[in-house]
PDB file of N, CA and C in Angstrom:
ATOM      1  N   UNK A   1      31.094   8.313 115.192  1.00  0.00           N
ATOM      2  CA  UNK A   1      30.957   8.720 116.581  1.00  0.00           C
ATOM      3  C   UNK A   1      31.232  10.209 116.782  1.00  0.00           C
ATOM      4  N   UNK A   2      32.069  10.723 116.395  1.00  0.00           N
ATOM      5  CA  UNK A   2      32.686  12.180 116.493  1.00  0.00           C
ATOM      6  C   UNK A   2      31.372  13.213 115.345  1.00  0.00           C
ATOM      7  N   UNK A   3      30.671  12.690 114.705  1.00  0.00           N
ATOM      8  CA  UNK A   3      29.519  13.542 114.264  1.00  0.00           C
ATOM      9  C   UNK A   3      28.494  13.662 115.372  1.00  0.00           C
ATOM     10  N   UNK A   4      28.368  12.442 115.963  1.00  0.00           N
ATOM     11  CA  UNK A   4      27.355  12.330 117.177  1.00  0.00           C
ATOM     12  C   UNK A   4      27.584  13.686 118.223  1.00  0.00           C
ATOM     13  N   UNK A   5      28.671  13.907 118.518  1.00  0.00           N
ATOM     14  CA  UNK A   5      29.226  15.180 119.470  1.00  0.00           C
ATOM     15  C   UNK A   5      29.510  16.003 118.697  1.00  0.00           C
ATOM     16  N   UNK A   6      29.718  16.297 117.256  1.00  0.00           N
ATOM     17  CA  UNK A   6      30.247  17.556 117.224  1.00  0.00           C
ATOM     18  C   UNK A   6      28.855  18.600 116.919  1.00  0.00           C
ATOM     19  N   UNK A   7      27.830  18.113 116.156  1.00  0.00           N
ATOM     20  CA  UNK A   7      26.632  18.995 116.081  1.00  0.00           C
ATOM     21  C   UNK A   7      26.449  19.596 117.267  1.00  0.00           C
ATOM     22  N   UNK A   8      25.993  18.871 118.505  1.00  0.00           N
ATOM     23  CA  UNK A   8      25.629  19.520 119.647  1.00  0.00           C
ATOM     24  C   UNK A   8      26.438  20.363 120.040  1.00  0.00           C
ATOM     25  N   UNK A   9      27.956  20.263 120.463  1.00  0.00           N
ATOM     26  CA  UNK A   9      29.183  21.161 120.758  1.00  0.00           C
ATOM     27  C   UNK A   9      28.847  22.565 119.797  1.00  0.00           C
ATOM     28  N   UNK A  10      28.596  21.770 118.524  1.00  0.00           N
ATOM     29  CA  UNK A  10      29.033  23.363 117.706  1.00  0.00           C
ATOM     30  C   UNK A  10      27.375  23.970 117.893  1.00  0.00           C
ATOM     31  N   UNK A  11      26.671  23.592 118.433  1.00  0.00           N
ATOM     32  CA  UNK A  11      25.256  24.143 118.449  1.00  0.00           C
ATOM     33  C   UNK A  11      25.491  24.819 119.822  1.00  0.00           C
ATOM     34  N   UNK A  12      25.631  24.834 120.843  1.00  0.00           N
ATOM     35  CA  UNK A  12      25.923  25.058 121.811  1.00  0.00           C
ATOM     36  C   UNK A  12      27.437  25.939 121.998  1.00  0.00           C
ATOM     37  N   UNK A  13      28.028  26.305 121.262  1.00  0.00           N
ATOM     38  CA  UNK A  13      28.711  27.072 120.960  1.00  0.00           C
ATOM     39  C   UNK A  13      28.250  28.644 120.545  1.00  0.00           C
ATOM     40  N   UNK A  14      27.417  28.284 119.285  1.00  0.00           N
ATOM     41  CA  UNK A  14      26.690  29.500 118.706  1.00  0.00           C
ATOM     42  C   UNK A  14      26.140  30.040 119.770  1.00  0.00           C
ATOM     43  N   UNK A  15      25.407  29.244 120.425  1.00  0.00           N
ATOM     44  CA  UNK A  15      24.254  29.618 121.567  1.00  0.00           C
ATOM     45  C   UNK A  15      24.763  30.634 122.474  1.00  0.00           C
ATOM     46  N   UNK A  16      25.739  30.346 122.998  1.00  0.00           N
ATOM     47  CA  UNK A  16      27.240  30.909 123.666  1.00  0.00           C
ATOM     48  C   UNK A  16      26.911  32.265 123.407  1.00  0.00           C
ATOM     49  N   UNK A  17      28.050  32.207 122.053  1.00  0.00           N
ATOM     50  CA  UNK A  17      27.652  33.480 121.330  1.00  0.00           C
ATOM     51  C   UNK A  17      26.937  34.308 121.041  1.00  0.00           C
ATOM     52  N   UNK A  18      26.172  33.748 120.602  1.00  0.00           N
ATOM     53  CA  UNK A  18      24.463  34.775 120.703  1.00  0.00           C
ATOM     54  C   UNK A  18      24.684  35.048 121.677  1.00  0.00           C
ATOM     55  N   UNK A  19      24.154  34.704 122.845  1.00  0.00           N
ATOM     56  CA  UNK A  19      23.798  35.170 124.521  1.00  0.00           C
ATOM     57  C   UNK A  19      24.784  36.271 124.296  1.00  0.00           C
ATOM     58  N   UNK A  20      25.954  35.830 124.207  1.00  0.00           N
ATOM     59  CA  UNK A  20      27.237  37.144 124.211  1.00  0.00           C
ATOM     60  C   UNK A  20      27.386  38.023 123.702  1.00  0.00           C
ATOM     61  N   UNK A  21      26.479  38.516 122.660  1.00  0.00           N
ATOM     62  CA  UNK A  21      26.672  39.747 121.955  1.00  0.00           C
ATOM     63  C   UNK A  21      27.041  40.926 122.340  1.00  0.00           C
ATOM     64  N   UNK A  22      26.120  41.029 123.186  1.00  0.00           N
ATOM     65  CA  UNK A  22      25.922  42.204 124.244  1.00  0.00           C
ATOM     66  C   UNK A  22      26.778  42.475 125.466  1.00  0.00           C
ATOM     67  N   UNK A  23      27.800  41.696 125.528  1.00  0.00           N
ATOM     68  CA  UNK A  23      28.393  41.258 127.018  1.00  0.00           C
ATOM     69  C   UNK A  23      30.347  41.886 125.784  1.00  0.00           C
ATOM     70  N   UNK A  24      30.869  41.859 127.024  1.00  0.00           N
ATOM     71  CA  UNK A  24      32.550  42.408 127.387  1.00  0.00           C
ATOM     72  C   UNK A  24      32.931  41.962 125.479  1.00  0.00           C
ATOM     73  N   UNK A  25      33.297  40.395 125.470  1.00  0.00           N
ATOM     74  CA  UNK A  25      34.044  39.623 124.609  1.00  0.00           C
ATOM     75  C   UNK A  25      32.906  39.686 123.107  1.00  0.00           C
ATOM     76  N   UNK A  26      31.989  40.076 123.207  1.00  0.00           N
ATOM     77  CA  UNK A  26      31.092  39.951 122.228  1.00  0.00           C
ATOM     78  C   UNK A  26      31.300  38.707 121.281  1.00  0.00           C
ATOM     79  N   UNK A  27      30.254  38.650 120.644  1.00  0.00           N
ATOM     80  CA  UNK A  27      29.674  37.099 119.705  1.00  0.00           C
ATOM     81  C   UNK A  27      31.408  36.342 119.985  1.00  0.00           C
ATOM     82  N   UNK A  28      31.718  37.113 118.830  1.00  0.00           N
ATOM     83  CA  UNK A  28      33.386  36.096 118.677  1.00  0.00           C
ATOM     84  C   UNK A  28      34.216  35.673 119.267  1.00  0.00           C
ATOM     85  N   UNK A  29      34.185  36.212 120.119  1.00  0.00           N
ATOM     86  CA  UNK A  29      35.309  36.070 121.819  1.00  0.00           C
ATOM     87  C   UNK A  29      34.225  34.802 122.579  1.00  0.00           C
ATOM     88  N   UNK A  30      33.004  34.681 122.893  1.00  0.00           N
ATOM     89  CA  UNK A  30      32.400  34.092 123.853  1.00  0.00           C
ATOM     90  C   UNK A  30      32.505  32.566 122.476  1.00  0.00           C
ATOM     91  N   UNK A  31      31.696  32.650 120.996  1.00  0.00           N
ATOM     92  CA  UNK A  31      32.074  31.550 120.341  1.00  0.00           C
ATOM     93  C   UNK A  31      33.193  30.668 120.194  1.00  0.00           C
ATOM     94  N   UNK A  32      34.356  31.538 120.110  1.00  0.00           N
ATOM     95  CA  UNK A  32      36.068  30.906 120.008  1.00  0.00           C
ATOM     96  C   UNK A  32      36.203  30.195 121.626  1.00  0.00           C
ATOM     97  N   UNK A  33      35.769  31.074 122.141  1.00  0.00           N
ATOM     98  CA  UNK A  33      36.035  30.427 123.979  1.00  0.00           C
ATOM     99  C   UNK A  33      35.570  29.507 124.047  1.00  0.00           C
ATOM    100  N   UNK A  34      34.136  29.027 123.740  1.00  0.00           N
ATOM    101  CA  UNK A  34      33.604  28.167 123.953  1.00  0.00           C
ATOM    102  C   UNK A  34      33.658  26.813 123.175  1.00  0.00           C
ATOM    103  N   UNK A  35      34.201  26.989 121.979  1.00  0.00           N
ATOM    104  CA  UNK A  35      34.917  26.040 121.165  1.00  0.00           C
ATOM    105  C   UNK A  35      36.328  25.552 121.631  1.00  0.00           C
ATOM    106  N   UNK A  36      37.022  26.363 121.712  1.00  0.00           N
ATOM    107  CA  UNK A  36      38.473  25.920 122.181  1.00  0.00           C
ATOM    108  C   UNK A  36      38.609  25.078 123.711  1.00  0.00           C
ATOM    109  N   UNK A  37      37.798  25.757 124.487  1.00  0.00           N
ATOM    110  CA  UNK A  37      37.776  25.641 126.054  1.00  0.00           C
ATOM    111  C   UNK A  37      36.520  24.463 125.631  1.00  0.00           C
ATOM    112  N   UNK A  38      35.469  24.717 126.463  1.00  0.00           N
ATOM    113  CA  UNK A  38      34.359  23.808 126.171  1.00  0.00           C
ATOM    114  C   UNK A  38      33.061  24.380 126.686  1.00  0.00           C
ATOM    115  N   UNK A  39      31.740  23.986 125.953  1.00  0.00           N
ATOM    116  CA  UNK A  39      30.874  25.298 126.289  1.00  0.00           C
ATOM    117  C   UNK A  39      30.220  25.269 127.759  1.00  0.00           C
ATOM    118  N   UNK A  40      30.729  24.391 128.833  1.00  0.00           N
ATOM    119  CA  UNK A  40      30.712  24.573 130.084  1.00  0.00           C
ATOM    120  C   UNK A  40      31.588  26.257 130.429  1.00  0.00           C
ATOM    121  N   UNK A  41      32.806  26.272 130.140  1.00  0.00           N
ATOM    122  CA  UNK A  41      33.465  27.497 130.591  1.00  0.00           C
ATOM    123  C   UNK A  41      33.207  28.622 130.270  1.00  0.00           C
ATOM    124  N   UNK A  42      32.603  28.528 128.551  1.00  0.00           N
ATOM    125  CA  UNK A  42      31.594  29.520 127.930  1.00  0.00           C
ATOM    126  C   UNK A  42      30.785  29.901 128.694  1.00  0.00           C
ATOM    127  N   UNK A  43      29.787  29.159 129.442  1.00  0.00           N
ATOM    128  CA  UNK A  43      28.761  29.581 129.709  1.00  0.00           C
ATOM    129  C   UNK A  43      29.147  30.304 131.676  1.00  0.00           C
ATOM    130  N   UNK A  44      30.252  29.395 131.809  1.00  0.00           N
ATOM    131  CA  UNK A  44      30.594  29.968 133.269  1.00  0.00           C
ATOM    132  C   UNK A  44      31.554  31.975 133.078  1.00  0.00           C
ATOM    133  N   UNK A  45      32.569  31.676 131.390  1.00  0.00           N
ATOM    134  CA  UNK A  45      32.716  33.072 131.248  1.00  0.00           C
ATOM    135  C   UNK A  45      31.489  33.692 130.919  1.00  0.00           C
ATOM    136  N   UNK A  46      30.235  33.605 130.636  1.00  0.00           N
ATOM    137  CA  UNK A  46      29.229  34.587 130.169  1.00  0.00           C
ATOM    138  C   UNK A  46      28.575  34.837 131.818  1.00  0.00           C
ATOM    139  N   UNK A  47      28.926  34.238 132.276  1.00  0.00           N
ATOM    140  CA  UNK A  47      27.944  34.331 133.808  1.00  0.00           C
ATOM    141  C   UNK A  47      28.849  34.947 134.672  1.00  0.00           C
ATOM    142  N   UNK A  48      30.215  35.815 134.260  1.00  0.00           N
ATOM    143  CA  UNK A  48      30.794  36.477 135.285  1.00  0.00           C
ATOM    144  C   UNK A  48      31.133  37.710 134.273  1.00  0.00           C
ATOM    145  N   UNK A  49      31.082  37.653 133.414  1.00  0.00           N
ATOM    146  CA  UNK A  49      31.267  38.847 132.496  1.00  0.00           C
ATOM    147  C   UNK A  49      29.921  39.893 132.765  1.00  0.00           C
ATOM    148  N   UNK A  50      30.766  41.218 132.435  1.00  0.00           N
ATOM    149  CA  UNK A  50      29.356  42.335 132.801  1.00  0.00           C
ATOM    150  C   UNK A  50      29.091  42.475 131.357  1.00  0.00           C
ATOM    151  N   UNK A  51      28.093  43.289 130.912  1.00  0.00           N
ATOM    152  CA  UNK A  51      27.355  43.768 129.675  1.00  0.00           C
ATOM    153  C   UNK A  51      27.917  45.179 129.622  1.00  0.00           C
ATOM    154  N   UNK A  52      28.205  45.364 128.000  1.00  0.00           N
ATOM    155  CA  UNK A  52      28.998  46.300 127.632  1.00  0.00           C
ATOM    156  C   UNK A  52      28.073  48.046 127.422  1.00  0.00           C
ATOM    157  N   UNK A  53      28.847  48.551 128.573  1.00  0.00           N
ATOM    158  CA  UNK A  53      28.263  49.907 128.940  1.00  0.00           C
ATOM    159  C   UNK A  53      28.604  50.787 127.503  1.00  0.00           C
ATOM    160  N   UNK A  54      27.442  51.669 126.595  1.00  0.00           N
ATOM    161  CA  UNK A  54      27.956  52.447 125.719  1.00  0.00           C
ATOM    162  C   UNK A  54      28.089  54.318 126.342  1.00  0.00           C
ATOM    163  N   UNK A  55      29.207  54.544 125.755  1.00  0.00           N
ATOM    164  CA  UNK A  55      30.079  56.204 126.969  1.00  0.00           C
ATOM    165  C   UNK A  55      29.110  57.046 126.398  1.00  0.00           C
ATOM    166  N   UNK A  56      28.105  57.500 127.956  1.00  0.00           N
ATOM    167  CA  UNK A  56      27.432  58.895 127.696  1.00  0.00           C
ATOM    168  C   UNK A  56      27.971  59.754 127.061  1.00  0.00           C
ATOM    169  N   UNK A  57      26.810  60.352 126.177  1.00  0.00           N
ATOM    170  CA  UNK A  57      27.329  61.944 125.678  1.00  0.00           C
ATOM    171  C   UNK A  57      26.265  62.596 126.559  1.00  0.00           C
ATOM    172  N   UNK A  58      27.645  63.922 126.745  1.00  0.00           N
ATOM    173  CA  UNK A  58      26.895  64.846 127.171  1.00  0.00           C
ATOM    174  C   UNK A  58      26.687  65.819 126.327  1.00  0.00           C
ATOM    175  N   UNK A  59      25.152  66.505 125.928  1.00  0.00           N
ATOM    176  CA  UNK A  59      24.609  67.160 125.190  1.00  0.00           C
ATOM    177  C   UNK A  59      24.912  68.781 125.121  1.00  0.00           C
ATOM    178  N   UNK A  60      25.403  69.230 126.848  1.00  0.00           N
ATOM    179  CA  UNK A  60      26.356  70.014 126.534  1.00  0.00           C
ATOM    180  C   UNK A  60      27.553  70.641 126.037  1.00  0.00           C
ATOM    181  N   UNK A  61      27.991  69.499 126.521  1.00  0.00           N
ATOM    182  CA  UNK A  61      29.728  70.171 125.960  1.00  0.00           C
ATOM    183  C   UNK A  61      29.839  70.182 124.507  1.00  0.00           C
ATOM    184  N   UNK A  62      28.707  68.937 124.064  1.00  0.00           N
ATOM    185  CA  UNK A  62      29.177  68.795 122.380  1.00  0.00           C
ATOM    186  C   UNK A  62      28.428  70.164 121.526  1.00  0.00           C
ATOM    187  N   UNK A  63      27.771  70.526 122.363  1.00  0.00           N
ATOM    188  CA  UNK A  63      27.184  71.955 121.442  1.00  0.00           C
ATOM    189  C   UNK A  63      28.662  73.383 121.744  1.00  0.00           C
TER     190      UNK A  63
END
């Protein structure tokens, strides 16, 4: 019985993750969350989390 649920859980986990790459907690943070917690909360933390801004350079100052 517990093989019956765990494929899907752990498939739906990854899924998590993926989506999350790009976001605050990236892959590993959104996978562990969603394993520990359950991938309902995963998917409710990926849907309030923002996407991770990379810090302008400015082309002046660095010359």
């Amino acid at each position: 019985m517990l093989v019956n649920y765990s494929l899907p859980y752990m498939g739906a986990a990854l899924l998590i993750g993926l989506l999350g790459i790009n976001r605050t907690m990236g892959f590993w943070g959104y996978f562990f969350g969603s394993l520990v917690l359950t991938p309902v909360v995963g998917v409710l933390l990926l849907l309030v989390s923002g996407s991770r801004t990379k810090p302008k350079i400015d082309d002046k100052k660095s010359r």
